[in-house]
Protein backbone atom coordinates (compact mmCIF):
# COMPACT_ATOMS: atom_id res chain seq x y z
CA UNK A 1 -45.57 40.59 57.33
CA UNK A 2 -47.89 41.04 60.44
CA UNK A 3 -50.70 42.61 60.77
CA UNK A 4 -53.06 43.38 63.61
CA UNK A 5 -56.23 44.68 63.33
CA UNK A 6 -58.82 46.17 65.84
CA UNK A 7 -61.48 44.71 63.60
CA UNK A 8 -64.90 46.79 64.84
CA UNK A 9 -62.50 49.67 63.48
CA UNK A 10 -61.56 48.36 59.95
CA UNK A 11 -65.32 46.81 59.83
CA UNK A 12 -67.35 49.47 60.77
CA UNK A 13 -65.01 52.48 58.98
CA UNK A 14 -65.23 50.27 55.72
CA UNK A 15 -68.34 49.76 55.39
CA UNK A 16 -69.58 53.28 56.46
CA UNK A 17 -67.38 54.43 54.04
CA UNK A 18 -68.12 52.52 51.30
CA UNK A 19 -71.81 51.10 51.90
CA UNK A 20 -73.70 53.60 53.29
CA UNK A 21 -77.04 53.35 54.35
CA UNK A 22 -76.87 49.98 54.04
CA UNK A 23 -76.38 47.76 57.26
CA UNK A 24 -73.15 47.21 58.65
CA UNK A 25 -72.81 42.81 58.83
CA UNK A 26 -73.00 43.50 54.58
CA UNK A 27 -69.45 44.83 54.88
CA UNK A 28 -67.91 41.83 56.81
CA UNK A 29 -64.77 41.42 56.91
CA UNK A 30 -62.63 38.33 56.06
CA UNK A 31 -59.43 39.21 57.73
CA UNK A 32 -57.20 37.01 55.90
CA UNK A 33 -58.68 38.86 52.41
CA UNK A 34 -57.97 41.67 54.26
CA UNK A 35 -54.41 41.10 54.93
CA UNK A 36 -53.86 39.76 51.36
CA UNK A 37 -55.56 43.09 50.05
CA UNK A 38 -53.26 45.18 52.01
CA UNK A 39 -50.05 43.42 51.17
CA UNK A 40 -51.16 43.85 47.32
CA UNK A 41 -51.65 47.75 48.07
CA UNK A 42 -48.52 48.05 49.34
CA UNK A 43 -46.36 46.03 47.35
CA UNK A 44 -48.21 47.80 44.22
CA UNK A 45 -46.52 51.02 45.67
CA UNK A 46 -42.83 49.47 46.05
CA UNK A 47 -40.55 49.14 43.16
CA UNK A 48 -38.15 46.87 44.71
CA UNK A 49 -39.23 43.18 44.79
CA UNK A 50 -36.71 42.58 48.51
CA UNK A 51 -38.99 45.53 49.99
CA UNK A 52 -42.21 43.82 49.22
CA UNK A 53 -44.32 41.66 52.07
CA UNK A 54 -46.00 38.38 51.83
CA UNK A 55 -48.40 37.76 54.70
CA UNK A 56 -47.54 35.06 57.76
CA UNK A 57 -49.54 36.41 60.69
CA UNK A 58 -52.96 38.51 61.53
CA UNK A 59 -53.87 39.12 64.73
CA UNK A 60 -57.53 39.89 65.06
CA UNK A 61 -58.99 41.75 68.25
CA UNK A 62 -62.83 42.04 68.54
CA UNK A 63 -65.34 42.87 70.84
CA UNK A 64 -68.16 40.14 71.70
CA UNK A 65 -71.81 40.91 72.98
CA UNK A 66 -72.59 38.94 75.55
CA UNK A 67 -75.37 35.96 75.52
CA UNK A 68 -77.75 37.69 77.78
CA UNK A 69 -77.38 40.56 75.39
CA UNK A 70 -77.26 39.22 71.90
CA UNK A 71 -77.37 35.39 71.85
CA UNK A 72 -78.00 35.81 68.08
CA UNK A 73 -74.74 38.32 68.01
CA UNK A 74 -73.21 36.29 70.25
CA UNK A 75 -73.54 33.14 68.20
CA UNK A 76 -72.16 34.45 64.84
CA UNK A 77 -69.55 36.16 66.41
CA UNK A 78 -67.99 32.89 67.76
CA UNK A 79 -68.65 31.48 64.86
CA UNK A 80 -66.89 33.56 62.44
CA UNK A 81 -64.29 33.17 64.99
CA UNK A 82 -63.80 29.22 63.84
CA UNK A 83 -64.20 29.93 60.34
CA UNK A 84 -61.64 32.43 59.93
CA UNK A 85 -58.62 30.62 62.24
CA UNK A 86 -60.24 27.30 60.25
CA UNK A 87 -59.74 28.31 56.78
CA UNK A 88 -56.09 30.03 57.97
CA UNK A 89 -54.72 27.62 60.36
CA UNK A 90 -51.66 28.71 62.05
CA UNK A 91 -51.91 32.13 59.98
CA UNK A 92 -55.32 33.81 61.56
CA UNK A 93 -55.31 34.21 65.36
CA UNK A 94 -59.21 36.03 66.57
CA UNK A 95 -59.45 37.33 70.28
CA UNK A 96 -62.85 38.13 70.97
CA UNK A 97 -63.08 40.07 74.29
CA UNK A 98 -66.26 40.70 76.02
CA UNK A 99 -68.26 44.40 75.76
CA UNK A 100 -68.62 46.41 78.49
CA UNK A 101 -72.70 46.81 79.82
CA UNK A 102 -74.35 48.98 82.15
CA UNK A 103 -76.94 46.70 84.23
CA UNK A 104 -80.04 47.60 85.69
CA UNK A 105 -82.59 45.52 87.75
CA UNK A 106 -86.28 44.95 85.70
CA UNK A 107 -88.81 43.06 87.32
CA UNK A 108 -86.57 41.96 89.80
CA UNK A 109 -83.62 40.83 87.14
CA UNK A 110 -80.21 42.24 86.59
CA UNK A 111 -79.92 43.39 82.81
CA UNK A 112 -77.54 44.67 80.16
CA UNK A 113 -78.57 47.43 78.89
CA UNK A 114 -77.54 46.97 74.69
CA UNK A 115 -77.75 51.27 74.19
CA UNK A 116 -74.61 51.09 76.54
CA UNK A 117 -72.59 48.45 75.24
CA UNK A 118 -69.25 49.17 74.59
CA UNK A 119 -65.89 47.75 73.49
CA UNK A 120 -63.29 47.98 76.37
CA UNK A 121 -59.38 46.83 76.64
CA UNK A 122 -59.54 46.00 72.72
CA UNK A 123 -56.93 48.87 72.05
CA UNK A 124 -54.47 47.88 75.00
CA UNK A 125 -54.68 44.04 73.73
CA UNK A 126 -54.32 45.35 69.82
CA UNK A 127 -50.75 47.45 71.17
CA UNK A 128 -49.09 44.56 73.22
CA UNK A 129 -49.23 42.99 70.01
CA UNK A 130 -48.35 45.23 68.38
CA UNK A 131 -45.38 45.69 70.64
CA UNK A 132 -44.81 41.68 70.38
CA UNK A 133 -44.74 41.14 67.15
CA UNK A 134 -42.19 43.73 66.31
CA UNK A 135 -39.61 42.47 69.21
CA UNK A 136 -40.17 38.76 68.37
CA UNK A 137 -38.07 39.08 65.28
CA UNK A 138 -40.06 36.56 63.31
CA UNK A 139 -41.55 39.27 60.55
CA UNK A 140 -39.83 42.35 58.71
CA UNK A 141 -42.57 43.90 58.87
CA UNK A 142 -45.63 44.84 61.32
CA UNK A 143 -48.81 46.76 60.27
CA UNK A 144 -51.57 48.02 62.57
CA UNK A 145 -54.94 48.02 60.91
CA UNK A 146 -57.06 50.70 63.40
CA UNK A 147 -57.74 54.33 62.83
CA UNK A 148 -58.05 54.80 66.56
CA UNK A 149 -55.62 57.78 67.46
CA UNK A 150 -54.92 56.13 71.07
CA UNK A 151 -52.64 53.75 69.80
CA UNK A 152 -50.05 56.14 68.49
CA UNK A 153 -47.92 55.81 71.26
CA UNK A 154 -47.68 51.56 71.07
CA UNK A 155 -46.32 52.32 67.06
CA UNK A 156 -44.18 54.42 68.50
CA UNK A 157 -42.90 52.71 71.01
CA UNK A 158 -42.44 49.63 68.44
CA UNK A 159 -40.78 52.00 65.96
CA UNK A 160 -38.75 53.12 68.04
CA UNK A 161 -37.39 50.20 70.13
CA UNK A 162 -37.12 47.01 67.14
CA UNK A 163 -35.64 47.38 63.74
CA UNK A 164 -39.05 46.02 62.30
CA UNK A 165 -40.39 48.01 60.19
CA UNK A 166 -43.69 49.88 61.70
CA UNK A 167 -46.38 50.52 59.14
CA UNK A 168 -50.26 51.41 59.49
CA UNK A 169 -53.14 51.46 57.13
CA UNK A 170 -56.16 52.92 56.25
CA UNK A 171 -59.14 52.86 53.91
CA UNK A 172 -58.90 55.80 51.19
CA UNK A 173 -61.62 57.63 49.07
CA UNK A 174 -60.12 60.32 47.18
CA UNK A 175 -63.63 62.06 47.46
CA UNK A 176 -64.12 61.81 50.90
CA UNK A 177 -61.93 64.49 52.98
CA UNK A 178 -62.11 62.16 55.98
CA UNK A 179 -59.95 59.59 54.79
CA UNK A 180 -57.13 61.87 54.10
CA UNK A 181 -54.37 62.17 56.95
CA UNK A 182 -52.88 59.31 58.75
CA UNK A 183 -52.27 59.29 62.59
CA UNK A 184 -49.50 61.31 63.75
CA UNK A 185 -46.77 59.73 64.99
CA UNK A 186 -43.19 60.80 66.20
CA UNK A 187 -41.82 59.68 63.15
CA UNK A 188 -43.61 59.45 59.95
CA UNK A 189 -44.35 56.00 59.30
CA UNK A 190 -45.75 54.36 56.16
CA UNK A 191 -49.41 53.99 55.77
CA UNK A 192 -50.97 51.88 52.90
CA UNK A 193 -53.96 53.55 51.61
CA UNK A 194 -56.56 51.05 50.73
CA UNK A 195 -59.51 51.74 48.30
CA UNK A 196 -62.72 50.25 47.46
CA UNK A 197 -61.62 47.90 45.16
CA UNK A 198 -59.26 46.82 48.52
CA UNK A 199 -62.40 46.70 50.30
CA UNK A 200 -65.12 44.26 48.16
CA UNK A 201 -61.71 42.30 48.03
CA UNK A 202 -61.94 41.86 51.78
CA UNK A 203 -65.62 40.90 51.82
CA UNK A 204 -66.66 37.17 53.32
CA UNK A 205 -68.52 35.67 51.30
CA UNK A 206 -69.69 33.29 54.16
CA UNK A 207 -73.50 33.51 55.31
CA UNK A 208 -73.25 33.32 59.29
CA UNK A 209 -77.05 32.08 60.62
């Protein structure tokens, strides 16, 4: 199995979800744990052992605040980076792409301004892979870790063009009405919900300074 994740997504919709009102870097994400957590949610919900999915590759797609922004951001950021393809050589793969800024001149300098900081190109990057994965024919199956609607059209496109198997996920609270539904697709594809347990199983333990 491969799995791709538009991290900001899975980060931010986890731990608003499931840590609320408490600050968002407390629900880091590992994304190995993550993958590992999803594979064990959805081989919990297949009875035949051929069917289930061992993890061999996560592609991870994240925005990066820039140093004149965020040095302190910026710094963490990169260094997460190294700790999760360190601990997962050859497995983990992190692309951090820069945010978007509006500048404006103060006192005679050019500035970001942080209020309009945005991630930008993260969705096209997270469905060519997508896209790649499924026609390289190295993995049975490929799973797309984003709840962003705008990449419907890359799982269809890989459903519909490889015989990989196309899955998504999603994190599920059975008493929060916003988790239910998965994006709609042409065809209905399989989407591993993933619960809280899922979640603190997919917390880093690291402390980034």
């Amino acid at each position: 199995m491969a799995v791709v994740i538009d991290y900001q997504n899975v980060h931010l919709a986890g731990a608003s979800l499931f840590l609320p009102g408490r600050p968002p870097e407390e629900g880091l994400i590992d994304p190995f744990r993550f993958a590992c957590q999803l594979a064990q949610a959805r081989n919990d919900k297949i009875d035949d052992p051929a069917r289930r999915a061992s993890v061999k590759r996560v592609e991870v797609f994240r925005g990066l605040p820039i140093p004149e922004d965020d040095p302190d951001a910026y710094r963490r950021n990169q260094a997460q980076k190294v700790a999760w393809e360190r601990w997962h050589h050859g497995v983990v793969n992190v692309t951090l792409r820069p945010l978007s800024y509006t500048w404006e001149n103060r006192d005679r300098l050019r500035v970001p301004v942080r209020a309009s900081r945005r991630e930008k190109g993260v969705d096209v990057l997270c469905a060519l892979a997508l896209v790649d994965l499924a026609r390289s024919g190295l993995y049975d199956v490929v799973v797309l870790a984003s709840r962003d609607t705008d990449l419907a059209p890359a799982l269809d496109n890989a459903a519909r063009t490889t015989s990989t198997k196309i899955e998504a996920t999603k994190w599920y609270d059975p008493a929060d009405r916003r988790t239910y539904g998965n994006i709609r697709t042409e065809r209905r594809l399989w989407t591993t919900s993933m619960t809280r347990d899922h979640f603190t199983g997919s917390l880093d333990p690291r402390t980034y300074n």
